[in-house]
C-alpha atoms as a PDB file:
ATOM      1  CA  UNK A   1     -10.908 351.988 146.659  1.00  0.00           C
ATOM      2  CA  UNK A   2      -9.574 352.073 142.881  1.00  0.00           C
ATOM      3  CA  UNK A   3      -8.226 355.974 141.710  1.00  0.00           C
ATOM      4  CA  UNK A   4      -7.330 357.484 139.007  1.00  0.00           C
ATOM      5  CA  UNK A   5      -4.760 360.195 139.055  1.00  0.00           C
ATOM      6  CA  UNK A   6      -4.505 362.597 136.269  1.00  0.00           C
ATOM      7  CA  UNK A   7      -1.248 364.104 136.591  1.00  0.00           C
ATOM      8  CA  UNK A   8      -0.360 367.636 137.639  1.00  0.00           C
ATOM      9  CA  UNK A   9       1.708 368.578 134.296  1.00  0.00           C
ATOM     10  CA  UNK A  10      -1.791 367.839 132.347  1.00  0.00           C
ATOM     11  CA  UNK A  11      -3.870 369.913 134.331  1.00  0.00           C
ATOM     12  CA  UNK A  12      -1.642 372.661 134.214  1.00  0.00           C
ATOM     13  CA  UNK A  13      -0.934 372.829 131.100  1.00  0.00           C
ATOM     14  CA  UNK A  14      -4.669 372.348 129.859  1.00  0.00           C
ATOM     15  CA  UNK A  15      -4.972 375.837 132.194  1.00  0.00           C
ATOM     16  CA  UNK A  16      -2.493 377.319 129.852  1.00  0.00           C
ATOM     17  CA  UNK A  17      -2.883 381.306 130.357  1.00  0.00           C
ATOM     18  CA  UNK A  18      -4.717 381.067 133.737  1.00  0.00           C
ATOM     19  CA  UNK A  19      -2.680 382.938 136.888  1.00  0.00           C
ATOM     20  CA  UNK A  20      -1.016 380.681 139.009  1.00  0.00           C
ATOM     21  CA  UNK A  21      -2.834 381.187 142.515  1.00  0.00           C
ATOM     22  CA  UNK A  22      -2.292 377.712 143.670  1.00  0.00           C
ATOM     23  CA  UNK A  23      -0.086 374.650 142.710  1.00  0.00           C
ATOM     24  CA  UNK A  24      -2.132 371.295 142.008  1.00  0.00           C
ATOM     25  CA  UNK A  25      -0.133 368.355 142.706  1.00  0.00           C
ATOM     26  CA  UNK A  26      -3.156 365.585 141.358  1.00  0.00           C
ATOM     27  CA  UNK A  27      -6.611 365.212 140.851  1.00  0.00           C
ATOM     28  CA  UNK A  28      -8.428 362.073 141.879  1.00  0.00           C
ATOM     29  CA  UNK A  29     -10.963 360.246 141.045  1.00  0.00           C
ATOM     30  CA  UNK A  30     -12.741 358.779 143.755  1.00  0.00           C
ATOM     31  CA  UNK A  31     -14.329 355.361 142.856  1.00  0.00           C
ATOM     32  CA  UNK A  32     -18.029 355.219 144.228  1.00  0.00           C
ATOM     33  CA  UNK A  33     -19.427 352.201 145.162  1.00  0.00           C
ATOM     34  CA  UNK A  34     -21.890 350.866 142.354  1.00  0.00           C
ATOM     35  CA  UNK A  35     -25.434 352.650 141.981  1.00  0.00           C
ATOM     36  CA  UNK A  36     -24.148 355.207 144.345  1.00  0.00           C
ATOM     37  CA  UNK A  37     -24.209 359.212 142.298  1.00  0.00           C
ATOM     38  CA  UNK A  38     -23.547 361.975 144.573  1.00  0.00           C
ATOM     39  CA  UNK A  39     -24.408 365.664 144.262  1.00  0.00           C
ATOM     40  CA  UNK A  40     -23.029 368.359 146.244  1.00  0.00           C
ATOM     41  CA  UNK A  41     -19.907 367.239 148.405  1.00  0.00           C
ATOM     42  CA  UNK A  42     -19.052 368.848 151.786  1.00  0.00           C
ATOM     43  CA  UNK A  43     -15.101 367.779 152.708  1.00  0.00           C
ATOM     44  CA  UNK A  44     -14.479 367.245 156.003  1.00  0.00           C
ATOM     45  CA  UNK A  45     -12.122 369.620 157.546  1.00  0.00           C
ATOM     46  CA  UNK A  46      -9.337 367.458 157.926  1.00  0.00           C
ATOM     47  CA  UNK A  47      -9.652 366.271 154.223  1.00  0.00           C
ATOM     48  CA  UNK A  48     -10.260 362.682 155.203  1.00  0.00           C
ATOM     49  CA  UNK A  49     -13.838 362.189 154.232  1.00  0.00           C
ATOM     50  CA  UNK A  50     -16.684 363.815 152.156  1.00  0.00           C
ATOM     51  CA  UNK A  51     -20.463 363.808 153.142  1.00  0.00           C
ATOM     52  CA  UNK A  52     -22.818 364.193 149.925  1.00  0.00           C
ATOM     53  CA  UNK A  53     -26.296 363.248 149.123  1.00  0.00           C
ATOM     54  CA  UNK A  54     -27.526 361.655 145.923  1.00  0.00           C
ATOM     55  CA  UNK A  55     -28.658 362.564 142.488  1.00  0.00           C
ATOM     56  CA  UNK A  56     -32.068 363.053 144.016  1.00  0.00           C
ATOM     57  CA  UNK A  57     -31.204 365.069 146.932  1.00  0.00           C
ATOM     58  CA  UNK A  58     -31.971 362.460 149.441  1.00  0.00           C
ATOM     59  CA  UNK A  59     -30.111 361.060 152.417  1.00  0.00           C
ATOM     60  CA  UNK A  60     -26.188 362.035 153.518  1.00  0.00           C
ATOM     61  CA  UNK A  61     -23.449 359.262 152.774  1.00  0.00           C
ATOM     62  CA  UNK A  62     -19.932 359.243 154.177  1.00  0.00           C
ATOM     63  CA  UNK A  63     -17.172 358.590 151.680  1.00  0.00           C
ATOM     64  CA  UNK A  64     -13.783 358.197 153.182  1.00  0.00           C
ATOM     65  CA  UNK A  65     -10.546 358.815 150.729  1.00  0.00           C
ATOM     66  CA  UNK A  66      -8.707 356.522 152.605  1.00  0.00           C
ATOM     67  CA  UNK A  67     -10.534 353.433 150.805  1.00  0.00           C
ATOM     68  CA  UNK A  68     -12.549 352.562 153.656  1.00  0.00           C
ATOM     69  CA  UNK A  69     -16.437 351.387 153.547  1.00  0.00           C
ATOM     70  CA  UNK A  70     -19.179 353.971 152.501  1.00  0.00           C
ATOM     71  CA  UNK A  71     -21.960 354.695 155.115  1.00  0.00           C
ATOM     72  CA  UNK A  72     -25.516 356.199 155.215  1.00  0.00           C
ATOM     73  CA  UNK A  73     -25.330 358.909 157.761  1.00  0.00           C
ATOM     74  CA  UNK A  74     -29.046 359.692 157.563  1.00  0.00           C
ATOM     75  CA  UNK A  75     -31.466 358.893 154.722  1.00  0.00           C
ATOM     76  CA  UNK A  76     -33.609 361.731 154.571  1.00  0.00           C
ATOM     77  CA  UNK A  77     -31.424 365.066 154.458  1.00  0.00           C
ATOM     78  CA  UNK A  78     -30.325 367.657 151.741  1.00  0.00           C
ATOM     79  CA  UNK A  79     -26.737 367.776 150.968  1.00  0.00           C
ATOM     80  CA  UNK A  80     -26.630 371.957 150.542  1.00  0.00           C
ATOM     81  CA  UNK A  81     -25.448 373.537 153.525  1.00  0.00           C
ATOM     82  CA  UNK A  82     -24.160 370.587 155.225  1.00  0.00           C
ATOM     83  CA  UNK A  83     -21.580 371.799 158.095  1.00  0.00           C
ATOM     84  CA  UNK A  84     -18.676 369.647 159.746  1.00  0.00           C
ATOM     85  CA  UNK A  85     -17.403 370.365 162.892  1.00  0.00           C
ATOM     86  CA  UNK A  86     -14.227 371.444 163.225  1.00  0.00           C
ATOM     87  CA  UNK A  87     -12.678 368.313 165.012  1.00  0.00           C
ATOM     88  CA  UNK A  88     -14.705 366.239 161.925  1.00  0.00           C
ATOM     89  CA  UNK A  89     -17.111 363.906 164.329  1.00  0.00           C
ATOM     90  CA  UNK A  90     -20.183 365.714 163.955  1.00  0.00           C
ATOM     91  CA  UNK A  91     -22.462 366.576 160.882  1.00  0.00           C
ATOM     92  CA  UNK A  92     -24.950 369.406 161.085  1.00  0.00           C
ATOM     93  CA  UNK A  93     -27.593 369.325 158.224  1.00  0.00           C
ATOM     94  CA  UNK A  94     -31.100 370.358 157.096  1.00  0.00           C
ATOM     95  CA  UNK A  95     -34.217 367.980 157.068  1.00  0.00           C
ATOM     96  CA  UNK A  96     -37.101 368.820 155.113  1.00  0.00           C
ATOM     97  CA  UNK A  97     -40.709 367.222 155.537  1.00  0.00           C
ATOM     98  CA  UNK A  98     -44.492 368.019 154.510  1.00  0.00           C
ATOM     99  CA  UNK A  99     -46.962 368.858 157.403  1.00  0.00           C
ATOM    100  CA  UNK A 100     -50.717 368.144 157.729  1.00  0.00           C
ATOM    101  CA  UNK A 101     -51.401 371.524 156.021  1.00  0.00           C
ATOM    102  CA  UNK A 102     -48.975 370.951 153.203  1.00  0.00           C
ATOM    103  CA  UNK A 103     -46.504 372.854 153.836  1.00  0.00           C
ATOM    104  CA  UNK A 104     -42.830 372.583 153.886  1.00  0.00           C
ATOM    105  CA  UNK A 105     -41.298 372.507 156.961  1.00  0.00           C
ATOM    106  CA  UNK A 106     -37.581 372.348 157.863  1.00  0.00           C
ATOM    107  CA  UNK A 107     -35.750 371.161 160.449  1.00  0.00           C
ATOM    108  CA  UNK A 108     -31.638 371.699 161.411  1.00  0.00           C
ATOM    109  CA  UNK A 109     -30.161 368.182 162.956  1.00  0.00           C
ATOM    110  CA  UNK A 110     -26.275 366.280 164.332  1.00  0.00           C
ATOM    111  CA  UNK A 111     -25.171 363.653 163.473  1.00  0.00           C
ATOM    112  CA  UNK A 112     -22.256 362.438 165.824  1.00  0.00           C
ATOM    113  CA  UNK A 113     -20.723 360.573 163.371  1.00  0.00           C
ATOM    114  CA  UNK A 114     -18.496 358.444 165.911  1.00  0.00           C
ATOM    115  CA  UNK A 115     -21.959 357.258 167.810  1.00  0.00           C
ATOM    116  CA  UNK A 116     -24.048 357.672 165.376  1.00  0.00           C
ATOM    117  CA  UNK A 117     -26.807 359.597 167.526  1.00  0.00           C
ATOM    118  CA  UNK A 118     -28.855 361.975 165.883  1.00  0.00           C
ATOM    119  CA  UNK A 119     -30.007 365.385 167.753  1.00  0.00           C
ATOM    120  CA  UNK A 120     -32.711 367.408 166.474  1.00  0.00           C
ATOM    121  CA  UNK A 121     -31.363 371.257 166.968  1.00  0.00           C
ATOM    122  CA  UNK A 122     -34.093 373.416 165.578  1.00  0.00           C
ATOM    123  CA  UNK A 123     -37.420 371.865 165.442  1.00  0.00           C
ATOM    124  CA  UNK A 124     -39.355 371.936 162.038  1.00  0.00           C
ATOM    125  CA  UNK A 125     -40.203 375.139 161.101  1.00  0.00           C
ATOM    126  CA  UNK A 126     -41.330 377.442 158.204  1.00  0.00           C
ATOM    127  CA  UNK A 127     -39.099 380.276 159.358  1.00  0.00           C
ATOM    128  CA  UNK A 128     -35.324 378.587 159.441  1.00  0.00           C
ATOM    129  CA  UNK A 129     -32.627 380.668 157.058  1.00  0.00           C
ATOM    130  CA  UNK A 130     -30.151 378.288 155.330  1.00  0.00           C
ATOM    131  CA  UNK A 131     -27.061 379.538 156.418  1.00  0.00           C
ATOM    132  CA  UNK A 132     -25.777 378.178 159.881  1.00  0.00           C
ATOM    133  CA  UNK A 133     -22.440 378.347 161.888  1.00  0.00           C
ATOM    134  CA  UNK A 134     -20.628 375.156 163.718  1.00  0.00           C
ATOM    135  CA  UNK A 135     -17.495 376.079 166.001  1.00  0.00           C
ATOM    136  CA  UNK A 136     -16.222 374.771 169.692  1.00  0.00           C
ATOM    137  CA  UNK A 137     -19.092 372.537 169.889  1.00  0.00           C
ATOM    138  CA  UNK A 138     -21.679 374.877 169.529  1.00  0.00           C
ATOM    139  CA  UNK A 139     -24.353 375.148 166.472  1.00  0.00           C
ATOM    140  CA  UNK A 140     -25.513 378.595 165.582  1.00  0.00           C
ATOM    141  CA  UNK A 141     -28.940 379.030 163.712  1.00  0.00           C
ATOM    142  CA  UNK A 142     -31.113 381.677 162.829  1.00  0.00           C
ATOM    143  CA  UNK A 143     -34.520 381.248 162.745  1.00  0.00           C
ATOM    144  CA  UNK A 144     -37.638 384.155 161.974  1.00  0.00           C
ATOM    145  CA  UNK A 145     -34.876 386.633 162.639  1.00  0.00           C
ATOM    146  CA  UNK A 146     -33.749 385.058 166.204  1.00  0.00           C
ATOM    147  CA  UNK A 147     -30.252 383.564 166.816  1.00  0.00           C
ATOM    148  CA  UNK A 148     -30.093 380.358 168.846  1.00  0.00           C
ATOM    149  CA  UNK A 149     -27.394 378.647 169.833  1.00  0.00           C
ATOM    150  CA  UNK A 150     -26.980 374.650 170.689  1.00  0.00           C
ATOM    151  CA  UNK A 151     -24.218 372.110 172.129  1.00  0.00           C
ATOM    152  CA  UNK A 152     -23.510 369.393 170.764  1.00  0.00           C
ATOM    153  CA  UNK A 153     -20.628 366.685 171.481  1.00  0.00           C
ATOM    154  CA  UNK A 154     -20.442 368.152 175.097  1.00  0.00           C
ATOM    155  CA  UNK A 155     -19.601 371.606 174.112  1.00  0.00           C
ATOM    156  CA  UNK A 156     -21.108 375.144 175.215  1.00  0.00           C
ATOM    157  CA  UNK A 157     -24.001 376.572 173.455  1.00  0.00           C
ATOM    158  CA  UNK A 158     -22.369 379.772 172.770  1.00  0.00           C
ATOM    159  CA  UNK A 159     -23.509 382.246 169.608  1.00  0.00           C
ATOM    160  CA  UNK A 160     -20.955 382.118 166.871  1.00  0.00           C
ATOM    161  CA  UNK A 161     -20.853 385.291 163.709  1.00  0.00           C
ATOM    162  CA  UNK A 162     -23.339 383.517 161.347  1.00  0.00           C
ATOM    163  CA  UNK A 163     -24.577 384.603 157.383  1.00  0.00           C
ATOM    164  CA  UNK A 164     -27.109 383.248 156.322  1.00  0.00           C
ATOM    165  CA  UNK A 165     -30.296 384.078 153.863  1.00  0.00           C
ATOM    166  CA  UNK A 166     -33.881 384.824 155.075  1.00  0.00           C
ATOM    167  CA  UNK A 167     -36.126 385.013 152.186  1.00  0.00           C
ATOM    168  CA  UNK A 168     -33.582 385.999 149.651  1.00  0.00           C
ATOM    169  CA  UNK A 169     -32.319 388.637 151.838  1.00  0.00           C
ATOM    170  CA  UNK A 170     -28.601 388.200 152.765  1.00  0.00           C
ATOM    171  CA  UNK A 171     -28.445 388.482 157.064  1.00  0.00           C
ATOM    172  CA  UNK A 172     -25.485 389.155 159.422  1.00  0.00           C
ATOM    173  CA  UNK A 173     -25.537 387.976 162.972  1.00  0.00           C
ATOM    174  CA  UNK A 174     -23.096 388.870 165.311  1.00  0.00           C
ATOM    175  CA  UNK A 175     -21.495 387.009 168.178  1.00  0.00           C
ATOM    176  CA  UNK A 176     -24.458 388.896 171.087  1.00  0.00           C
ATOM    177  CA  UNK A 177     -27.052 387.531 168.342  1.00  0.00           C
ATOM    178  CA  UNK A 178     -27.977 391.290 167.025  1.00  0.00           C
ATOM    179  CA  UNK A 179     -29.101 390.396 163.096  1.00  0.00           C
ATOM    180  CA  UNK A 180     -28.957 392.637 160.347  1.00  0.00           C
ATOM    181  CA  UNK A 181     -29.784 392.447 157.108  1.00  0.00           C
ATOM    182  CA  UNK A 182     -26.871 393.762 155.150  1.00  0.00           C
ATOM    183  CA  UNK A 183     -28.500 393.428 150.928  1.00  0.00           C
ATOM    184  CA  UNK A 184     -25.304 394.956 149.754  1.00  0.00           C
ATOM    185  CA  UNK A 185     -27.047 395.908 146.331  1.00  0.00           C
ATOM    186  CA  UNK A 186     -30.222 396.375 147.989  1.00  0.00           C
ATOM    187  CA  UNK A 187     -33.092 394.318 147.137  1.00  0.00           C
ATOM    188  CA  UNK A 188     -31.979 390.754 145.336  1.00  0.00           C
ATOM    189  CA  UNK A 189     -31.332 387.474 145.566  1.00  0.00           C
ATOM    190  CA  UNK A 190     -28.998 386.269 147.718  1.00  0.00           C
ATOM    191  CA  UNK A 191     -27.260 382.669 147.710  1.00  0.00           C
ATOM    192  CA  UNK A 192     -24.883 380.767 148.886  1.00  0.00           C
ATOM    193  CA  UNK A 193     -23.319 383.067 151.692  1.00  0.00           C
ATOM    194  CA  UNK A 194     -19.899 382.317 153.481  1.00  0.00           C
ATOM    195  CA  UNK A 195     -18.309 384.136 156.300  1.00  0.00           C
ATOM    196  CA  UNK A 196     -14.354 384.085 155.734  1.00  0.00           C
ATOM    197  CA  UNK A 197     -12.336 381.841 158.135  1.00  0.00           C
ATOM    198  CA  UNK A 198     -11.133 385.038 160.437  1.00  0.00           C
ATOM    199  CA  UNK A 199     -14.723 386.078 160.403  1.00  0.00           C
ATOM    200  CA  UNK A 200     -14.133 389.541 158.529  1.00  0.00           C
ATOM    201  CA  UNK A 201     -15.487 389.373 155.309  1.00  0.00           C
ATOM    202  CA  UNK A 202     -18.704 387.703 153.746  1.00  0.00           C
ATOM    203  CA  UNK A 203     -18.621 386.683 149.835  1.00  0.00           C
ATOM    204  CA  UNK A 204     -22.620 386.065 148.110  1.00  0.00           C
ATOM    205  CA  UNK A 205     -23.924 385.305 145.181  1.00  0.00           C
ATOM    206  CA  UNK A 206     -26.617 387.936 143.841  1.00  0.00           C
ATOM    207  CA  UNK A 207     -28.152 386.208 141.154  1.00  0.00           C
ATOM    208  CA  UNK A 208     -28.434 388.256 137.619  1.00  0.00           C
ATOM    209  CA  UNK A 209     -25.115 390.247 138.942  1.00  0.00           C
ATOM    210  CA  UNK A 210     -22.286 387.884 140.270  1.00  0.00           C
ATOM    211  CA  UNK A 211     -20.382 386.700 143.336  1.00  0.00           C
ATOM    212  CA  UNK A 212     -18.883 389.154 145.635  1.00  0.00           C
ATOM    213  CA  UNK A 213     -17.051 389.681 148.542  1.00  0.00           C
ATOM    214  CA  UNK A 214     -17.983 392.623 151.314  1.00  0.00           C
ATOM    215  CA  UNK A 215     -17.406 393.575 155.010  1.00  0.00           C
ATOM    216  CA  UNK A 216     -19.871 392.137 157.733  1.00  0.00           C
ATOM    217  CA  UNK A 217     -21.645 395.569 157.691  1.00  0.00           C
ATOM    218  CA  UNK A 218     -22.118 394.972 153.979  1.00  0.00           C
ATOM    219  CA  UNK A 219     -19.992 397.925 153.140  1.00  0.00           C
ATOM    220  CA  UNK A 220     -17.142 397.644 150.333  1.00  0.00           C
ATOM    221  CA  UNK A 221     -18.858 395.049 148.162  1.00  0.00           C
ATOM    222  CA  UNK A 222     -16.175 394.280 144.884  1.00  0.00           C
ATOM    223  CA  UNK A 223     -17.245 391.692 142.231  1.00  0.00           C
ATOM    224  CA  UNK A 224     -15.380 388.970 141.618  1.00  0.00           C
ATOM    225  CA  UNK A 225     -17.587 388.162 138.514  1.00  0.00           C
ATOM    226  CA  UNK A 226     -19.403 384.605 137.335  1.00  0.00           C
ATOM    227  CA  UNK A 227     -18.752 382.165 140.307  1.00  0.00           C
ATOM    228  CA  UNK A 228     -21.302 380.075 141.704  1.00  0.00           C
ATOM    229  CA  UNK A 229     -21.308 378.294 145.228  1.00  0.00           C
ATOM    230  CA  UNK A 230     -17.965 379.518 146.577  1.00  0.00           C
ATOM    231  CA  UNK A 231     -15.566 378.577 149.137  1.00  0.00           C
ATOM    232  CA  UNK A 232     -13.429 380.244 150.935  1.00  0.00           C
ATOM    233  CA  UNK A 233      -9.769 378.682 150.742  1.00  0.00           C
ATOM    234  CA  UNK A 234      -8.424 380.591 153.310  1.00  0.00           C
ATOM    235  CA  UNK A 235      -9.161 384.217 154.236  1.00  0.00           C
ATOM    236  CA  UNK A 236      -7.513 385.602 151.075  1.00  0.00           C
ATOM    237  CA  UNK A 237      -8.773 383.192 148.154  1.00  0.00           C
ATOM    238  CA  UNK A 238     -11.912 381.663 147.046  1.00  0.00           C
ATOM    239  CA  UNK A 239     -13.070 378.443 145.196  1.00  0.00           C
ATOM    240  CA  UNK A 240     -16.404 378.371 143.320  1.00  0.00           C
ATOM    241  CA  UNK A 241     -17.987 377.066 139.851  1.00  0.00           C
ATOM    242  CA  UNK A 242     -18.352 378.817 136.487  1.00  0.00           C
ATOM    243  CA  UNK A 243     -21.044 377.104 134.972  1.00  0.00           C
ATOM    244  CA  UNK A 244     -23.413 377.373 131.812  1.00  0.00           C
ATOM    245  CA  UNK A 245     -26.194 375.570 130.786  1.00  0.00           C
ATOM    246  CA  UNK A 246     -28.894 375.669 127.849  1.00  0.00           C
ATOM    247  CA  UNK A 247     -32.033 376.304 129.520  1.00  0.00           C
ATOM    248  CA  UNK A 248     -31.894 372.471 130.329  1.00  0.00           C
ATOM    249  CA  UNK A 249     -28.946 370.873 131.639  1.00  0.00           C
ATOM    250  CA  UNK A 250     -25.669 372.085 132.687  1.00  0.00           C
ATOM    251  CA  UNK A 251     -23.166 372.498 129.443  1.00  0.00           C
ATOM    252  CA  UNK A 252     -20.186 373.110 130.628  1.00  0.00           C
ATOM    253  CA  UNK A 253     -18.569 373.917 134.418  1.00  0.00           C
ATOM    254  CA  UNK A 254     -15.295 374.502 135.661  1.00  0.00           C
ATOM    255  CA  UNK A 255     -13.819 374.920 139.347  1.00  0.00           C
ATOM    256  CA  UNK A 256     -11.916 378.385 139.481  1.00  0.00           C
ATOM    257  CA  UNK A 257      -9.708 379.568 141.980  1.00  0.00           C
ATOM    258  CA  UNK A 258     -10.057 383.722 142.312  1.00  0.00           C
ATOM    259  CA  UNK A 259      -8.108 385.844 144.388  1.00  0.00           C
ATOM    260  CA  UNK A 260     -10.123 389.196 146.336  1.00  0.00           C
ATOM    261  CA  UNK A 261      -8.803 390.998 143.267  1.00  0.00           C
ATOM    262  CA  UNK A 262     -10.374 389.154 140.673  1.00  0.00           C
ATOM    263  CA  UNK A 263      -7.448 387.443 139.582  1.00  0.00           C
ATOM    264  CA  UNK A 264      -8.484 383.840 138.463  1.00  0.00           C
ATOM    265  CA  UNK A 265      -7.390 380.512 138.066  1.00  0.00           C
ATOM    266  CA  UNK A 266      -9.214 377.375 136.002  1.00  0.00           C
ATOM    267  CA  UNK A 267      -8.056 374.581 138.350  1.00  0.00           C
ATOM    268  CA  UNK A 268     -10.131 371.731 136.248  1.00  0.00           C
ATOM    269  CA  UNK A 269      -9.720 371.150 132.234  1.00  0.00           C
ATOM    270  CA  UNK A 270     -12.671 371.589 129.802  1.00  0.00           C
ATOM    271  CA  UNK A 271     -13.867 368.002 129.416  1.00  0.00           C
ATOM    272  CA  UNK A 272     -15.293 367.612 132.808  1.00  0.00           C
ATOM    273  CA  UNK A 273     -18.114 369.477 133.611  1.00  0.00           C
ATOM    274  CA  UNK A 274     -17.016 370.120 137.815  1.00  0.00           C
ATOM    275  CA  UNK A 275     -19.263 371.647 139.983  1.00  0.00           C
ATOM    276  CA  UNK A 276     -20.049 372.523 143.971  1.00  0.00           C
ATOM    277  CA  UNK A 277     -16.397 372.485 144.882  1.00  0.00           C
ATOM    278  CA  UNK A 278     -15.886 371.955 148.790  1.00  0.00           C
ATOM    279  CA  UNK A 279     -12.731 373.225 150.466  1.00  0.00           C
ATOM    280  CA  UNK A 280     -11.172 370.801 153.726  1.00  0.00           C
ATOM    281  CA  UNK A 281      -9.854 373.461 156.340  1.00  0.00           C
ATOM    282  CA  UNK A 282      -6.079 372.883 155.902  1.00  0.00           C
ATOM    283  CA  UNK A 283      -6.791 374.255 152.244  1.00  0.00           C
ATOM    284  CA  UNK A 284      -4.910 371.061 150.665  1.00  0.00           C
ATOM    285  CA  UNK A 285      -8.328 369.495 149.142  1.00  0.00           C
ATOM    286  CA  UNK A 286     -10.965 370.518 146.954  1.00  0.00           C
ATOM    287  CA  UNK A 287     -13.860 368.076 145.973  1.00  0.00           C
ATOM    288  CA  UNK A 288     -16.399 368.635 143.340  1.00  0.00           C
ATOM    289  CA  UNK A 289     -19.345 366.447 141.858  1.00  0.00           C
ATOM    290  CA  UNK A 290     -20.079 366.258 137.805  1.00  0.00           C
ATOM    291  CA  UNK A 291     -23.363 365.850 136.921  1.00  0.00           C
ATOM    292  CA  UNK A 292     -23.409 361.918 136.426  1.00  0.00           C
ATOM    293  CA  UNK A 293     -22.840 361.674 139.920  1.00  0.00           C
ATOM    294  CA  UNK A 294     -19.147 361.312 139.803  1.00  0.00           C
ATOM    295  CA  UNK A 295     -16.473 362.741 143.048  1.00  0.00           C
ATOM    296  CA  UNK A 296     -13.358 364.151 142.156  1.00  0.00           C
ATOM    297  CA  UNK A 297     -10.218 365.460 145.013  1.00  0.00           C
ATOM    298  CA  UNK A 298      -8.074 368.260 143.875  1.00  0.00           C
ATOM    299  CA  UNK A 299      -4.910 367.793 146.110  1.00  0.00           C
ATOM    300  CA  UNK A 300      -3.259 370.999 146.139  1.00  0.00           C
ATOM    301  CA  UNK A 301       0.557 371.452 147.185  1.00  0.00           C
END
């Protein structure tokens, strides 16, 4: 697999007055087979592969970064809210169909990516937040207000701390399955939630308002201001998009790094527009899509 590496010098000094949360030793250009255009990368978390769908939404593909062969995991899946299991084998993702009445009906599936068997979790439904958790071999969903939890790989179907949204509402569910809805600024809507890696804080996206970060009773809520779709890099820092568009099309996007104080750092330089960043677990890589369907790695020191 051809790359390009843009050097580390460039990209910091094209940040010029940005804080210095993180060191970037490259960025990389991953080189996609032809006609394939991804949108919205999920890293694995040992950094060795990335799962994304295409331009259209459809299907799951598994890129390594090692050079090796591209695969279709599954052709009909959405690549938001894709989950990776902690030892990297199995892929836990949403599939959407119409029923006889019409209506759109989602279902949460695995992928063992070693076997290639695919489990249906939760079966469709109309009631299934997006949000879900994946630890020790066990899947946690919420669905109509009900936690379930679901082995997979041989593990123990034991409730993990999920987030997740239920109608625009932003939803806590502890480890005994007791949900709340925590709506921080009361009524809104909620996106892209993410419980931090030691499980005590929860940042969100209220749309009109910003991305913050608050406590898993929703209490102490502090903006962190425009950032779309973020990641936690650890339990201290955060990775997300600052995008604009026209109404249209995206304009301009860049992937900033933010500390729980606000303090920022532009990690990518103006000419590429980078968006959905995905953070592996050992916080080393960062991939991001453009647009025209390109993958980018941000190796970090």
């Amino acid at each position: 697999m051809k790359k390009t590496l843009i050097s580390a010098l460039l990209i910091t000094a094209a940040m010029g007055a940005s804080a210095q949360l993180v060191e970037i030793n490259s960025m990389q250009k991953v080189s996609l087979p032809e006609g394939l255009y991804i949108n919205v990368p999920t890293i694995s978390p040992d950094g060795s592969f990335v799962l994304a769908s295409d331009l259209a939404g459809d299907g799951l593909t598994q890129i390594p970064l090692d050079g090796s062969a591209v695969r279709v995991v599954t052709s009909n899946a959405s690549g938001y809210d894709v989950r990776i299991s902690d030892d990297s084998r199995n892929v836990v993702f949403r599939q959407s169909t119409t029923g006889a009445d019409h209506l759109r009906y989602t279902a949460l599936k695995a992928v063992d990516l070693a076997t290639g068997v695919e489990t249906e979790l939760v079966k469709p439904t109309r009631h299934l937040n997006s949000g879900v958790s994946i630890k020790s071999g066990a899947v946690t969903a919420v669905e109509n207000g009900r936690a379930r939890a679901r082995a997979i790989n041989g593990g123990t179907a034991t409730l993990e701390p999920t987030v997740s949204i239920s109608y625009g509402h932003l939803v806590y569910t502890d480890a005994q399955g007791n949900a709340t809805t925590l709506d921080p600024q009361g009524r809104g809507s909620y996106l892209w939630p993410q419980l931090s890696p030691d499980g005590t804080k929860v940042v969100y996206y209220l749309s009109g308002y910003g991305c913050y970060v608050c406590n898993t009773d929703g209490s102490n809520p502090a903006p962190l201001g425009l950032l779309r779709a973020a990641k936690w890099l650890g339990n201290d820092m955060l990775v997300g998009m600052n995008d604009v568009d026209n109404g249209e099309y995206t304009t301009s996007s860049a992937i900033i790094a933010t500390d729980l104080n606000g303090t920022r750092q532009q990690l990518t330089t103006d000419e590429t527009i980078a968006m959905f960043p995905s953070v592996s677990a050992d916080g080393r890589r960062i991939a991001f899509s453009t647009p025209e369907g390109e993958l980018y790695i941000i190796n970090l020191k």
